[in-house]
Protein backbone atom coordinates (compact mmCIF):
# COMPACT_ATOMS: atom_id res chain seq x y z
CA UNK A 1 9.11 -3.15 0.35
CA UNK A 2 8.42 -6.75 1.21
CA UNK A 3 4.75 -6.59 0.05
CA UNK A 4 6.11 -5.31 -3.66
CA UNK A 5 8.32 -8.14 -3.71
CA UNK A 6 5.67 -10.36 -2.83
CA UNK A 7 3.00 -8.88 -5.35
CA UNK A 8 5.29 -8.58 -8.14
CA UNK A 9 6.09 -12.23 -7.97
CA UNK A 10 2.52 -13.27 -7.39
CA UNK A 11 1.03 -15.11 -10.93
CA UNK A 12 -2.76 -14.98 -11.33
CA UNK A 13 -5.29 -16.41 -13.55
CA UNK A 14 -8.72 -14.92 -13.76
CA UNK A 15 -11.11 -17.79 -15.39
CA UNK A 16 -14.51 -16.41 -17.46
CA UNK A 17 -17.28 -18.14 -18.50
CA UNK A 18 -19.66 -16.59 -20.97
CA UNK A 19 -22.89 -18.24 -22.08
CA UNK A 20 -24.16 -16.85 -25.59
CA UNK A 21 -22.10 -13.50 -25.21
CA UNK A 22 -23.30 -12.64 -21.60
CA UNK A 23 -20.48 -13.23 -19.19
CA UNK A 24 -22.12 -15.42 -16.10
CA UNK A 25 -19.18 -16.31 -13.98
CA UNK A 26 -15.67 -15.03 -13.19
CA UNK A 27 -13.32 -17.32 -10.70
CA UNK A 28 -9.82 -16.30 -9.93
CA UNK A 29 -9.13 -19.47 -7.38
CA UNK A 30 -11.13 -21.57 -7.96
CA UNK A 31 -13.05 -23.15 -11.45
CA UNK A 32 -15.75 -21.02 -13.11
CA UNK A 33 -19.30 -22.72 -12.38
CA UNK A 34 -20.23 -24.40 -15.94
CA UNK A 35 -24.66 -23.48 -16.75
CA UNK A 36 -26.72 -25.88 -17.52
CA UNK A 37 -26.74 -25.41 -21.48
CA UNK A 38 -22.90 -26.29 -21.64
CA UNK A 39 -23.13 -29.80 -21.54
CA UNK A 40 -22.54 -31.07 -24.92
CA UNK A 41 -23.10 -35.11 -25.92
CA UNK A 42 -24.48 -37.23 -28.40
CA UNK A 43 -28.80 -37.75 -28.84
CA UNK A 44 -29.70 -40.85 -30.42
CA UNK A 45 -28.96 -39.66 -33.83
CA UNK A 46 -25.10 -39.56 -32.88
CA UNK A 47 -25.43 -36.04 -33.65
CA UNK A 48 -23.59 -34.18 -31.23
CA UNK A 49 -24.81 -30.65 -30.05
CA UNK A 50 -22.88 -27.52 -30.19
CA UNK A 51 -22.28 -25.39 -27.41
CA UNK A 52 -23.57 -21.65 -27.17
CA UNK A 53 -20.95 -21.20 -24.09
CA UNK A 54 -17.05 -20.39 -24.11
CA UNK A 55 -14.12 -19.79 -21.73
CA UNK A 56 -11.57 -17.15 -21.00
CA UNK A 57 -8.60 -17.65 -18.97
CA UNK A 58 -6.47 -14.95 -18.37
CA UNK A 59 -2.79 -15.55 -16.95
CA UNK A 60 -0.92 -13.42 -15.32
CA UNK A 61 2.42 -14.08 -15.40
CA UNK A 62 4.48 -12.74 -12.40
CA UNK A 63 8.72 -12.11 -11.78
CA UNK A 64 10.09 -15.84 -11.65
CA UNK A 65 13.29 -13.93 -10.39
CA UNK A 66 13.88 -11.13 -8.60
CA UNK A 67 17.31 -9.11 -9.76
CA UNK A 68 19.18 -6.87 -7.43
CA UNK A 69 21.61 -3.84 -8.71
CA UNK A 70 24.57 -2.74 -6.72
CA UNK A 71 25.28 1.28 -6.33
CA UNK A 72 28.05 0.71 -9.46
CA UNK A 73 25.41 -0.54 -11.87
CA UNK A 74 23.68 2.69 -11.75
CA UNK A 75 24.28 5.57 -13.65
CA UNK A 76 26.39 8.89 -12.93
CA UNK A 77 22.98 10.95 -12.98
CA UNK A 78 21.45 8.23 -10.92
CA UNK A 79 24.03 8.28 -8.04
CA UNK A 80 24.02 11.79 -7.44
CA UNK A 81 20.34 11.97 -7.06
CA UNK A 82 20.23 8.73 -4.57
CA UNK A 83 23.10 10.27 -2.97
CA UNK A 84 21.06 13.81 -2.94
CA UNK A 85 18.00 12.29 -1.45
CA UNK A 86 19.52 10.17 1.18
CA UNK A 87 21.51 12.92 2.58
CA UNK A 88 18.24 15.14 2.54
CA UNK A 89 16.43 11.98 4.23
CA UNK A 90 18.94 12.42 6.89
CA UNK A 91 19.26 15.75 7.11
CA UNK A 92 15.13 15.76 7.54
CA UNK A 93 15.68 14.24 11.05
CA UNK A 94 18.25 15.82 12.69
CA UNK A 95 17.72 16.99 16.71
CA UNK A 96 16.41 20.47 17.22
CA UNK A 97 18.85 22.80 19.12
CA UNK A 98 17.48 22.83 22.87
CA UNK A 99 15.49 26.23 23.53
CA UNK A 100 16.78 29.02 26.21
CA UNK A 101 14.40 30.01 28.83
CA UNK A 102 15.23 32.89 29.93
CA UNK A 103 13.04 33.01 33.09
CA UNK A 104 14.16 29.18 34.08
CA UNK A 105 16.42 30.16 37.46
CA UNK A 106 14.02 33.29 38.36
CA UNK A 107 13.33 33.17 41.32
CA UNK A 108 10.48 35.75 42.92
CA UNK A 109 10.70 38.53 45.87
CA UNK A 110 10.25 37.42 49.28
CA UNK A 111 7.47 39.38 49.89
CA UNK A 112 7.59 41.25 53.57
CA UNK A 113 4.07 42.38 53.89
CA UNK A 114 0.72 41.02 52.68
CA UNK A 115 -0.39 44.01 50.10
CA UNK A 116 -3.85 42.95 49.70
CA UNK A 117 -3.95 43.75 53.53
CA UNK A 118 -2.25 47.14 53.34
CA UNK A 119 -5.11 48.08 50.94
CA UNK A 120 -7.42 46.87 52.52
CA UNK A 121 -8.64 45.08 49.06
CA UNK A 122 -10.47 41.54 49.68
CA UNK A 123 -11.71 39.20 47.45
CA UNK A 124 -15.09 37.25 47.73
């Protein structure tokens, strides 16, 4: 829940350069790399030279301020469904009954004689 808060607050700008239609750099922290035909100045002629390049920025703006609603600012239809899945939710984890063994305080013959003797059965 903490991470959505965090995101959704987050603002982000995503800087593009293009150079004559062809995008060549994209920075999101930092500033785009500028090529070599960008720079634009005056020749001798005072003429100055137009650029082929351009730049995108792109803002994303995120929540300056994070609103919280009580359980009265919600509607009827609203409450009954929150109130529907929380007592599911709980309901979801509830202790299984403890299973009945019914062999748990068996307790075997005392056997008097060895059988495997008696029939004169012996394993190798």
């Amino acid at each position: 829940m903490s991470l959505l808060v965090l995101v959704s607050t987050l603002s982000l700008t995503i800087e593009k350069h293009f150079c004559g239609g062809v995008l060549v750099d994209i920075a999101i922290f930092t500033e785009v790399e500028k090529c070599s035909d960008d720079v634009t100045g005056t020749t001798e002629n005072n003429i100055a030279k137009k650029s082929c390049c351009k730049d995108e920025v792109d803002v994303f703006k995120g929540l300056d301020k994070v609103t919280t609603n009580s359980f009265e600012d919600l509607d009827d239809i609203q409450k009954q469904i929150l109130l529907a899945y929380s007592f599911s939710y709980i309901n979801l984890f509830e202790g299984l009954p403890n299973l009945i063994i019914p062999h748990k305080n068996y307790k075997p013959p005392i056997l008097f004689k060895d059988i495997q003797v008696l029939d004169e059965t012996y394993l190798i």
